[in-house]
Protein backbone atom coordinates (compact mmCIF):
# COMPACT_ATOMS: atom_id res chain seq x y z
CA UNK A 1 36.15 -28.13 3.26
CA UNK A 2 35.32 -24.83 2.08
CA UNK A 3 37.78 -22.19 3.74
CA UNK A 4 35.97 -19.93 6.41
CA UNK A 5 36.22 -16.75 5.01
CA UNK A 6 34.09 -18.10 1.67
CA UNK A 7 31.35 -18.07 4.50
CA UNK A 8 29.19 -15.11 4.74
CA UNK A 9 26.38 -15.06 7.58
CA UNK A 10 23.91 -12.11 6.22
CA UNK A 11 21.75 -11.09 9.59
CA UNK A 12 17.90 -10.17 7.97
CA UNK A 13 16.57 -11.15 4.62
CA UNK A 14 14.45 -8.18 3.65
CA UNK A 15 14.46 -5.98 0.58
CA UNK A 16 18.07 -5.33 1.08
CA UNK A 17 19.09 -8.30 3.08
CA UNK A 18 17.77 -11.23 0.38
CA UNK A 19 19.26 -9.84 -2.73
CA UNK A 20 22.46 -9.57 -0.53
CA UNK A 21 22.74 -13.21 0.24
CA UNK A 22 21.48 -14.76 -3.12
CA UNK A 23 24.41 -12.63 -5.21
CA UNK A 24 27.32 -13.57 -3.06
CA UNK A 25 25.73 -17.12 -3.17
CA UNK A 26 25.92 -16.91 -7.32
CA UNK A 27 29.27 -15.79 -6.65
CA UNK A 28 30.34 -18.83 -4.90
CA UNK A 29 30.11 -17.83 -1.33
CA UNK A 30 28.78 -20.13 0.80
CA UNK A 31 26.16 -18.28 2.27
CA UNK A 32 23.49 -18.44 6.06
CA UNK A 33 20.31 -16.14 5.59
CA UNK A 34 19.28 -15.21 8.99
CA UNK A 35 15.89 -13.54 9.64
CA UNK A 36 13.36 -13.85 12.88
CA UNK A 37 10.49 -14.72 10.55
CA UNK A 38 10.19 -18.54 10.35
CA UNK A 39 8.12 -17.96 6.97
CA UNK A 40 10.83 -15.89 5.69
CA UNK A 41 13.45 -19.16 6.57
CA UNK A 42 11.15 -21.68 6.09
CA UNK A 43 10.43 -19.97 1.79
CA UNK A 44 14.41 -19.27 1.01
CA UNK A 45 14.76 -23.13 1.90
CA UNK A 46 12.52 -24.12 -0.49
CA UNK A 47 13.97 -21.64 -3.06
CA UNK A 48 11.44 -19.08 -3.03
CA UNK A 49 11.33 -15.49 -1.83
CA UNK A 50 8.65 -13.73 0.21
CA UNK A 51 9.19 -10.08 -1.90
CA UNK A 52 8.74 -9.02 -5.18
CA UNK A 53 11.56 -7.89 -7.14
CA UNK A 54 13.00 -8.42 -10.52
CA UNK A 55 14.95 -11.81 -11.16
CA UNK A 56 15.25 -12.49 -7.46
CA UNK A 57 13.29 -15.46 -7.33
CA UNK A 58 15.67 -16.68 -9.74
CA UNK A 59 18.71 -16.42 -8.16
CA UNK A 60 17.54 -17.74 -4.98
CA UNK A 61 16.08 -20.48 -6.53
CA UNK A 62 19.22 -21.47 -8.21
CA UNK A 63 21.41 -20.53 -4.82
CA UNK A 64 19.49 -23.10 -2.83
CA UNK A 65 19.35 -26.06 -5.30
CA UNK A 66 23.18 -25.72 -5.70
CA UNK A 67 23.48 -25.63 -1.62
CA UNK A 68 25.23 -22.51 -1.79
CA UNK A 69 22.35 -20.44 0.22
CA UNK A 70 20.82 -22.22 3.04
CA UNK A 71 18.12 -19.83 5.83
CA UNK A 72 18.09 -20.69 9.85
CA UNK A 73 16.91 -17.96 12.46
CA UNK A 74 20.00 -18.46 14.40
CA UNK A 75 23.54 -17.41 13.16
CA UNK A 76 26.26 -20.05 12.77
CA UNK A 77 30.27 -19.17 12.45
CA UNK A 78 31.10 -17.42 9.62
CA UNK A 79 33.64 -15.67 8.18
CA UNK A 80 32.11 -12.61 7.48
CA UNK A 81 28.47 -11.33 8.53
CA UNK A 82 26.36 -8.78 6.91
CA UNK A 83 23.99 -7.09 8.91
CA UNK A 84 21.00 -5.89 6.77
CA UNK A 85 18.13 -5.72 9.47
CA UNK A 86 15.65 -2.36 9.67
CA UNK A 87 16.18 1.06 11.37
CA UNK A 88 13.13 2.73 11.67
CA UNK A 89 12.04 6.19 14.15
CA UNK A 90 10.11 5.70 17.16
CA UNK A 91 7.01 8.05 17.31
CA UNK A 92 8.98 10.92 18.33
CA UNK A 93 11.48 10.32 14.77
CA UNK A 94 13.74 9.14 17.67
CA UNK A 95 15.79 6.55 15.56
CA UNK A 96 14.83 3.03 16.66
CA UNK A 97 18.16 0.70 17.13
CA UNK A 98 16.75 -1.86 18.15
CA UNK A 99 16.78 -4.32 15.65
CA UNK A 100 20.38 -3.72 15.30
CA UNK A 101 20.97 -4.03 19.12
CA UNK A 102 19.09 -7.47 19.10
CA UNK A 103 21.19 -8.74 15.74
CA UNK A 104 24.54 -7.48 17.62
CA UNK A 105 23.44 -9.96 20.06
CA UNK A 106 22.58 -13.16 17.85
CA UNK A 107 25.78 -12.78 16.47
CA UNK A 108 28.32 -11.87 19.47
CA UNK A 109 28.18 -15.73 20.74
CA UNK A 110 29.55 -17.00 17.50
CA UNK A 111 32.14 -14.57 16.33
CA UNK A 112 35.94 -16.15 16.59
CA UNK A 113 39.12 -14.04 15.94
CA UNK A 114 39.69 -13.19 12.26
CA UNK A 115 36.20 -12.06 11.94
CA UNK A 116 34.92 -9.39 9.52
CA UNK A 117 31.24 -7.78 10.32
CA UNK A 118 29.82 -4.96 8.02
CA UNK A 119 26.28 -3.12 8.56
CA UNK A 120 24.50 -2.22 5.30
CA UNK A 121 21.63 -1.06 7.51
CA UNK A 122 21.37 2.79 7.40
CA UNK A 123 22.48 4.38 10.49
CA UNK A 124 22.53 7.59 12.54
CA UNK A 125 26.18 8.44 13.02
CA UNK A 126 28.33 6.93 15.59
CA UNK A 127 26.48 3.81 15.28
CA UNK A 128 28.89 1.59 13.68
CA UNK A 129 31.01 1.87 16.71
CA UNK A 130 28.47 1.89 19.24
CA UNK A 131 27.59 -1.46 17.96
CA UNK A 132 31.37 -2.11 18.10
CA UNK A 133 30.72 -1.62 22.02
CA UNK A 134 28.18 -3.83 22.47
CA UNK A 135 29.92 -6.41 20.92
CA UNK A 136 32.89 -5.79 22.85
CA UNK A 137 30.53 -5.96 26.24
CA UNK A 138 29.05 -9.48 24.93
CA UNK A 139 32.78 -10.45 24.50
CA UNK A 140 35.10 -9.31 26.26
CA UNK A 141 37.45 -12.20 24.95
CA UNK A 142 37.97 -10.42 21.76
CA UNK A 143 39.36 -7.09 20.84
CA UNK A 144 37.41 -4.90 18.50
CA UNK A 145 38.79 -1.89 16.67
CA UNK A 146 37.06 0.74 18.88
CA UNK A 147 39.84 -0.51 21.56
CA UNK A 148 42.46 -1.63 19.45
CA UNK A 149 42.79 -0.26 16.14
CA UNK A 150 44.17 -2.61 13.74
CA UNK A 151 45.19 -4.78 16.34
CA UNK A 152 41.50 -6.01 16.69
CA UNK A 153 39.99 -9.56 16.68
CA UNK A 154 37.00 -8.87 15.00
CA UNK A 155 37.08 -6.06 12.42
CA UNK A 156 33.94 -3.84 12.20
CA UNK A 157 32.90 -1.47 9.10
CA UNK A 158 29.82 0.36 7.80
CA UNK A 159 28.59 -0.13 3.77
CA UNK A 160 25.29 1.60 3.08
CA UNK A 161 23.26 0.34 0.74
CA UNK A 162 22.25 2.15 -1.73
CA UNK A 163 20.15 0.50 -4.12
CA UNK A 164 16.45 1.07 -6.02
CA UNK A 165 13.51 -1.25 -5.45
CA UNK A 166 12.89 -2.78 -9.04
CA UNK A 167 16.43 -2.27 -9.49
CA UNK A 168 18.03 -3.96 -6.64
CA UNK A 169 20.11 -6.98 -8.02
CA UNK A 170 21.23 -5.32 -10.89
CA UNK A 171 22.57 -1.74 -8.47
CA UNK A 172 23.88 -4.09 -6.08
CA UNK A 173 26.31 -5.02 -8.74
CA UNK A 174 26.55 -1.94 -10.64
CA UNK A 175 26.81 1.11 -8.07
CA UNK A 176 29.62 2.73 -6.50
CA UNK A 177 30.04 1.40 -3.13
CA UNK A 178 30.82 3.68 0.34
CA UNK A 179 32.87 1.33 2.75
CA UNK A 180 33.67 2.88 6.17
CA UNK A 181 35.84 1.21 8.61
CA UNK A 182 36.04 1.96 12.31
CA UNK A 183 39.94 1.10 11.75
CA UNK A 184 41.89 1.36 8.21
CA UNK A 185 42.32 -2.13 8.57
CA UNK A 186 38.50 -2.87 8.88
CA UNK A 187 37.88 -0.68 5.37
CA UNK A 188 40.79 -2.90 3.62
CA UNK A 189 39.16 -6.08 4.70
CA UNK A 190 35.00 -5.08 4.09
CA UNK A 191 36.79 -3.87 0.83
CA UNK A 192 38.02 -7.16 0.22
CA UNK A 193 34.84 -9.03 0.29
CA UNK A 194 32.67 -6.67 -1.93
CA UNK A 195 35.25 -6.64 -4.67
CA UNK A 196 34.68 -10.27 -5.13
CA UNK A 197 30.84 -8.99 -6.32
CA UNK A 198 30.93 -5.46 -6.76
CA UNK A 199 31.94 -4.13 -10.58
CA UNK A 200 31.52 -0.45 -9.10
CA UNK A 201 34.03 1.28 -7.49
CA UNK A 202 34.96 0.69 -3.93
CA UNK A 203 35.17 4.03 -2.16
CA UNK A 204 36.77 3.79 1.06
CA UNK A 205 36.57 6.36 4.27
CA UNK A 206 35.88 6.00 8.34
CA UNK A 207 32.63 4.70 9.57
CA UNK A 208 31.23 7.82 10.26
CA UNK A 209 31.74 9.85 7.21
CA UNK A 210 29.99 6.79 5.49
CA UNK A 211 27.21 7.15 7.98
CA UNK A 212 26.46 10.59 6.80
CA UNK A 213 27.34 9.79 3.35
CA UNK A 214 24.16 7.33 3.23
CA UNK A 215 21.91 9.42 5.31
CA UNK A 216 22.96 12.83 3.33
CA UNK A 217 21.62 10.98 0.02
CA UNK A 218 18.57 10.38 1.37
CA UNK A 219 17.81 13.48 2.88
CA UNK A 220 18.91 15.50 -0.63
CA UNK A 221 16.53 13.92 -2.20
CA UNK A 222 13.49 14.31 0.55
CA UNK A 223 14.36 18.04 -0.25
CA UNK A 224 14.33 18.18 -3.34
CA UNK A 225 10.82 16.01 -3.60
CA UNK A 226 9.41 18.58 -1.05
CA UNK A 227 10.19 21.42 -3.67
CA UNK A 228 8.31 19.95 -6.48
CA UNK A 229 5.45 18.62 -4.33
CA UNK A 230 5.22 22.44 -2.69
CA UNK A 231 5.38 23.54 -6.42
CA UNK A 232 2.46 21.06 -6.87
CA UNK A 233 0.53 23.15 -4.18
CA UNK A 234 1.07 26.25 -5.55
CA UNK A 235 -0.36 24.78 -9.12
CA UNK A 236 -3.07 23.13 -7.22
CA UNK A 237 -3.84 27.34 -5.57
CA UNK A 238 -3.28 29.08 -9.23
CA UNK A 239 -5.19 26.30 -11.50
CA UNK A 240 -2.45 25.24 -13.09
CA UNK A 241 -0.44 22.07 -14.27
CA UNK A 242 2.14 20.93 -11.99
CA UNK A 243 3.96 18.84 -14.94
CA UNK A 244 3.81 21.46 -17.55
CA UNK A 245 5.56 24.03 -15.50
CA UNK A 246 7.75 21.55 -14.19
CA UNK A 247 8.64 20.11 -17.87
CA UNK A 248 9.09 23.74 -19.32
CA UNK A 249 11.16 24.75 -16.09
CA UNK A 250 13.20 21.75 -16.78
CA UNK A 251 14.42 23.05 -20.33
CA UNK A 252 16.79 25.51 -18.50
CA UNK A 253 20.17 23.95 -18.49
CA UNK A 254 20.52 24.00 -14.80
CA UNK A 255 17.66 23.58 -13.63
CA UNK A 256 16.04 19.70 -12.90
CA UNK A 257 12.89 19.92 -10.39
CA UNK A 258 12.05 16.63 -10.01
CA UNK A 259 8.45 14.69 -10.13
CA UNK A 260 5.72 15.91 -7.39
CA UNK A 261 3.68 13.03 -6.22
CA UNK A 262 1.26 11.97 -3.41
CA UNK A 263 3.93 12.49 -0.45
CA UNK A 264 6.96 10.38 0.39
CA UNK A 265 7.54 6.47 1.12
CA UNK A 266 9.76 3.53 1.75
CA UNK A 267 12.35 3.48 4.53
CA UNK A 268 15.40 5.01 3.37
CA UNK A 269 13.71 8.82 2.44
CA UNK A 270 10.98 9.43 4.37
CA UNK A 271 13.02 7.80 7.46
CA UNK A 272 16.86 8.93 7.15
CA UNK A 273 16.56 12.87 7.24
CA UNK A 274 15.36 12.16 11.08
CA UNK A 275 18.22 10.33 11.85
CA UNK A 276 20.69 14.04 10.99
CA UNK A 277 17.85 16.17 12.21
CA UNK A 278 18.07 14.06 15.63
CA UNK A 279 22.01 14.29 15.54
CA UNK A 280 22.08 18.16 15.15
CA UNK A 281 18.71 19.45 15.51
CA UNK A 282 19.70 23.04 15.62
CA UNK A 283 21.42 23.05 12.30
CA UNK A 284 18.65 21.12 10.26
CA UNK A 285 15.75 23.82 9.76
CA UNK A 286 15.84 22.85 5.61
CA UNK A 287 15.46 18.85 6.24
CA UNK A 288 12.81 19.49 8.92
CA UNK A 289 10.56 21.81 6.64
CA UNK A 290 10.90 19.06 3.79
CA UNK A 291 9.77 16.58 5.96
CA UNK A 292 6.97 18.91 7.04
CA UNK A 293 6.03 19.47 3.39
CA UNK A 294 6.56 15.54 2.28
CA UNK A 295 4.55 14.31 5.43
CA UNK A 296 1.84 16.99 4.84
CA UNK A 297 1.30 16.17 1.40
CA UNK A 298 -1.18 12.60 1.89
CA UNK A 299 -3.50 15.06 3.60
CA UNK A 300 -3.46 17.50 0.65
CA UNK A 301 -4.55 14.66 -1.60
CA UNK A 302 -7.05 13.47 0.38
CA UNK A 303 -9.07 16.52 0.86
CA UNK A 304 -8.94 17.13 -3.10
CA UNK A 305 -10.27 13.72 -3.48
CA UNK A 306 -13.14 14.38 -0.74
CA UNK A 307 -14.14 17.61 -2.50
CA UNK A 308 -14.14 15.25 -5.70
CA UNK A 309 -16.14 12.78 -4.25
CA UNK A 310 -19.08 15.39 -2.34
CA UNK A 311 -20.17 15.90 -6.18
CA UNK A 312 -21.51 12.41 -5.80
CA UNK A 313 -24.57 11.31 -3.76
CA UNK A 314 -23.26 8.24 -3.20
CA UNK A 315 -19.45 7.97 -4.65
CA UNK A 316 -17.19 5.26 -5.21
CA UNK A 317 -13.34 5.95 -5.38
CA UNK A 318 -10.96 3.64 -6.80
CA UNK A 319 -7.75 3.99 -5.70
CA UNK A 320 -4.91 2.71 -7.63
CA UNK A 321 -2.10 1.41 -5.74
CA UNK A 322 -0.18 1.06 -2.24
CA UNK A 323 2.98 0.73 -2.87
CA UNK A 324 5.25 4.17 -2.09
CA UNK A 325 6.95 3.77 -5.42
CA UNK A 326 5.84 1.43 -8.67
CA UNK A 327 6.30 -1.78 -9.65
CA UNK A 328 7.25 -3.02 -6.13
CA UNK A 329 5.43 -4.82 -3.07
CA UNK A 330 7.38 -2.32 -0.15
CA UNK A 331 4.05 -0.49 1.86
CA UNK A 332 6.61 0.66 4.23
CA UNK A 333 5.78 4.63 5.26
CA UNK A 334 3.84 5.01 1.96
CA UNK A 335 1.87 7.96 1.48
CA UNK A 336 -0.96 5.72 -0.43
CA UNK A 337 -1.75 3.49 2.36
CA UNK A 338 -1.79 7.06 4.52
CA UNK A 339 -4.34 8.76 1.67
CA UNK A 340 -6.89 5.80 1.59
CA UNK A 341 -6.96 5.55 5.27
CA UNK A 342 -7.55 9.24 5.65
CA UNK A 343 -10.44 8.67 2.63
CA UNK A 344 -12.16 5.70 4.80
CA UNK A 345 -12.14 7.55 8.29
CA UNK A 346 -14.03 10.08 6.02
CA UNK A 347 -16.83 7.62 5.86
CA UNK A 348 -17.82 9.70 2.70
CA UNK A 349 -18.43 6.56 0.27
CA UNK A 350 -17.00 2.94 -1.24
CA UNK A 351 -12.97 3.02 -1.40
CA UNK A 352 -11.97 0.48 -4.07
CA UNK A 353 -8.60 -0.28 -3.67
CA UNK A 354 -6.12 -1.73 -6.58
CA UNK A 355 -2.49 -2.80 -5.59
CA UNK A 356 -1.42 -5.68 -8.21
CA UNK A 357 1.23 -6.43 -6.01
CA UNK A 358 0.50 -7.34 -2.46
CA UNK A 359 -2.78 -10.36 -1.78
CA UNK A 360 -4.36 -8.26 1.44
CA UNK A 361 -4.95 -4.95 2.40
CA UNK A 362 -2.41 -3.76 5.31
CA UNK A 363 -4.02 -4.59 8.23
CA UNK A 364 -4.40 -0.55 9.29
CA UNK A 365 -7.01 -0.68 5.94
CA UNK A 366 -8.46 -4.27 6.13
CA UNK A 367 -9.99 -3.31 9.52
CA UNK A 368 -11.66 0.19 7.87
CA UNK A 369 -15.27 -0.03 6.94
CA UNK A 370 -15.80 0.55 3.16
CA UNK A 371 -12.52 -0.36 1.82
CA UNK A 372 -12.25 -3.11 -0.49
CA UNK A 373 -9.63 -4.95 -2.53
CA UNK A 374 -10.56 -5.10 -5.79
CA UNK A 375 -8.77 -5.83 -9.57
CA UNK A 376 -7.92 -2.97 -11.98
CA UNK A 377 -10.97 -3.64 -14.20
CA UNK A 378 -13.80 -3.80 -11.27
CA UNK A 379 -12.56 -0.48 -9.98
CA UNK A 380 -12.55 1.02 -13.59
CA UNK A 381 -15.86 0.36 -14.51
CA UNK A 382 -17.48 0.91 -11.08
CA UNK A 383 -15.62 4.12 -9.63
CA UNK A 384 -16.87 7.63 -10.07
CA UNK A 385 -13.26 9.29 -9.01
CA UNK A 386 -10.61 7.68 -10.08
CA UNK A 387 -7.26 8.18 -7.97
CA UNK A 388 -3.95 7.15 -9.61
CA UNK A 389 -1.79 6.92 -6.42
CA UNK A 390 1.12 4.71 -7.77
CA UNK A 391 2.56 4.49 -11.22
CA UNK A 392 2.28 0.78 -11.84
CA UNK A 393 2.79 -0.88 -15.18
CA UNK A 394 -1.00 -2.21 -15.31
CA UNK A 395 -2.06 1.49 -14.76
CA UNK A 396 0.31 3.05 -17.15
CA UNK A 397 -1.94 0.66 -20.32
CA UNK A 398 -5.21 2.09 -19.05
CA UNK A 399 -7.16 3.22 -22.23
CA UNK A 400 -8.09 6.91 -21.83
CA UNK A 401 -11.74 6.01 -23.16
CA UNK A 402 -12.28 3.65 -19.91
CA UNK A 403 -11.61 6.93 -17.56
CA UNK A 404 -14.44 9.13 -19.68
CA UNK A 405 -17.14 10.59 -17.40
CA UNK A 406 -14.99 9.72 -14.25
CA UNK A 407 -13.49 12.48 -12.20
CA UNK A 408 -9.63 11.54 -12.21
CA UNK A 409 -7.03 12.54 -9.54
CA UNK A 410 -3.50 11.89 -10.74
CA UNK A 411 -1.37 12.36 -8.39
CA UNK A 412 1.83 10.76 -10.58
CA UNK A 413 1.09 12.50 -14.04
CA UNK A 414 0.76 9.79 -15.74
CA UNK A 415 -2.39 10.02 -17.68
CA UNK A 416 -1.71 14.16 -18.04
């Protein structure tokens, strides 16, 4: 019999979640995917995966058929779990623990002492022991380290992820990884488990510094997109190129503004700088102007593409892509979805939307009037503006002799 702590329960088999369970699977952990979604369970069963990225299907594949990664919507014992569900804001960018709360409580009736559970899920700070809490209320049988330090039943710690989309099996490997524990003792034993798959280095500090750590990653980045895309409105105001000054601003040896685009997506930066501005509001005036810039920039897009399209009597806009970042399925928060919806509220002609990736249109766009789902080479031959909102491979081979008497919008500098 295999020895319980080669057993890893992994709570939510998302972007993060998925890859999670199908490399400590390869890695001979016997592994439980957990998710609410009986779709979700009901596809990892049969060996196949409900996202797209690189290789995965693969793996998970090869996991199941060797019975080392099996899917249920309940938890069983285990004896580790990985907690890997979402965190998004409410409408107010009040952080929304919900999801957490609920997979705190799916778990609480199995754990036994000797336990180890880790959250990968990003989280405002504090979190990792307020979930330590609820646990504690569920059972108050067991000690947890929030009472009891290293004396605990259960040990509790907090490991970020921090990996790209397209990129995600290879980084999970490959990166450095943050591992905070509400006790030393909870760090040494989280440590213990990702060494068995992690070739990076294992950086270890409390729960709360690796709280901020995550969320402070994020949020550098938000600013630093909101300076090129304001330096993108500025060139839009003067009539010049965004990429050339960027490029020759780029040449100074300190200097490294990175790539303007069509506003921010996906649910780690356009999401995480409200979980700090929430937790100190008073001391976050940068992170709340980059959001203001990041979120504002869909709009700015939009209208340039309206004032495109009033040159037509009649005008047809392909837009190319949904995704908030290339080569990937994720719609979550992306500023694509947020441009072509602004476009077909317009009512100002035929949106022809591209998105090589997904089957439907999100359901806030397959309800719109006017918007259509179309392939690359429909869009291409019937649009008069042509929009490139994401990067894609597909778009990246389109011949600059099939865009010739369009009006193109490039909002990723691709075909500058």
């Amino acid at each position: 019999m295999k020895p319980k702590h080669d057993t890893v329960c992994v709570v939510g088999l998302g972007y993060v979640g998925l890859p999670t369970a199908a490399i400590l699977a390869s890695r001979g952990f016997d592994v439980l995917g957990v998710d609410v979604n009986a779709e979700t369970v009901a596809l990892v069963n049969q060996g196949k995966v409900h996202i797209v990225e690189p290789d995965l299907d693969i793996l998970v594949n090869g996991a199941v058929a060797r019975g080392k990664l099996k899917a249920a919507t309940r938890p069983a014992p285990a004896g580790a779990f990985i907690i890997a569900v979402p965190t998004p804001f409410v409408d107010d960018h009040k952080p929304d623990l919900s999801y957490l709360k609920e997979a705190a409580k799916s778990i609480a009736g199995v754990l036994e002492k000797g336990d180890l559970v880790i959250i990968e899920s990003t989280l405002p700070v504090g979190t990792t022991e307020a979930l330590c809490a609820w646990l504690a209320k569920a059972r108050p049988d067991l000690r947890f380290p929030h009472q009891a330090g290293s004396e605990a039943d259960v040990q509790v710690a907090h490991s970020p992820e921090r990996v790209l989309p397209g990129r995600v099996l290879m980084e999970l490997a490959q990166n450095d990884r943050v591992i905070g524990g509400v006790s030393p003792l909870c760090a040494e034993r989280a440590e213990g488990l990702y060494r068995r798959f992690v070739n990076g280095e294992c950086l270890i500090t409390t729960a709360c510094t690796a709280e901020l750590v995550k969320l402070a990653e994020n949020s550098y980045r938000d600013v630093n997109i909101a300076f090129a895309n304001e330096l993108s409105l500025v060139c839009d105001r003067l009539g010049l190129n965004v990429w050339d000054v960027a490029d020759l601003a780029n040449r100074h040896p300190r200097v490294d503004i990175l790539k303007p685009g069509p506003g921010v997506g996906g649910h780690c930066v356009a999401v995480d700088p409200w979980f700090i501005i929430d937790s100190a509001p008073g001391e976050t005036p940068l992170m709340r102007a980059a959001r203001a810039v990041n979120d504002a920039k869909p709009a700015h897009v939009a209208a340039r593409i309206l004032a495109a399209a009033a040159e037509f009597p009649a005008p047809r806009i392909a837009c190319l892509g949904l995704s908030y970042k290339a080569d990937i399925d994720d719609l979550r928060e992306s500023p694509a979805v947020e441009i072509v919806r602004i476009l077909a509220t317009q009512g100002k002609g035929d949106i022809l939307v591209v998105e090589p990736h997904v089957r439907h249109l999100p359901e806030c766009l397959e309800t719109l009037d006017r918007v259509t789902a179309v392939d690359l080479d429909r869009a291409l031959e019937a649009a008069d503006v042509v929009v490139l909102l994401v990067d894609h491979k597909p778009f990246k081979a389109v011949a600059p002799e099939r865009l010739e008497g369009k009006t193109v919008i490039d909002t990723r500098g691709l075909w500058r």
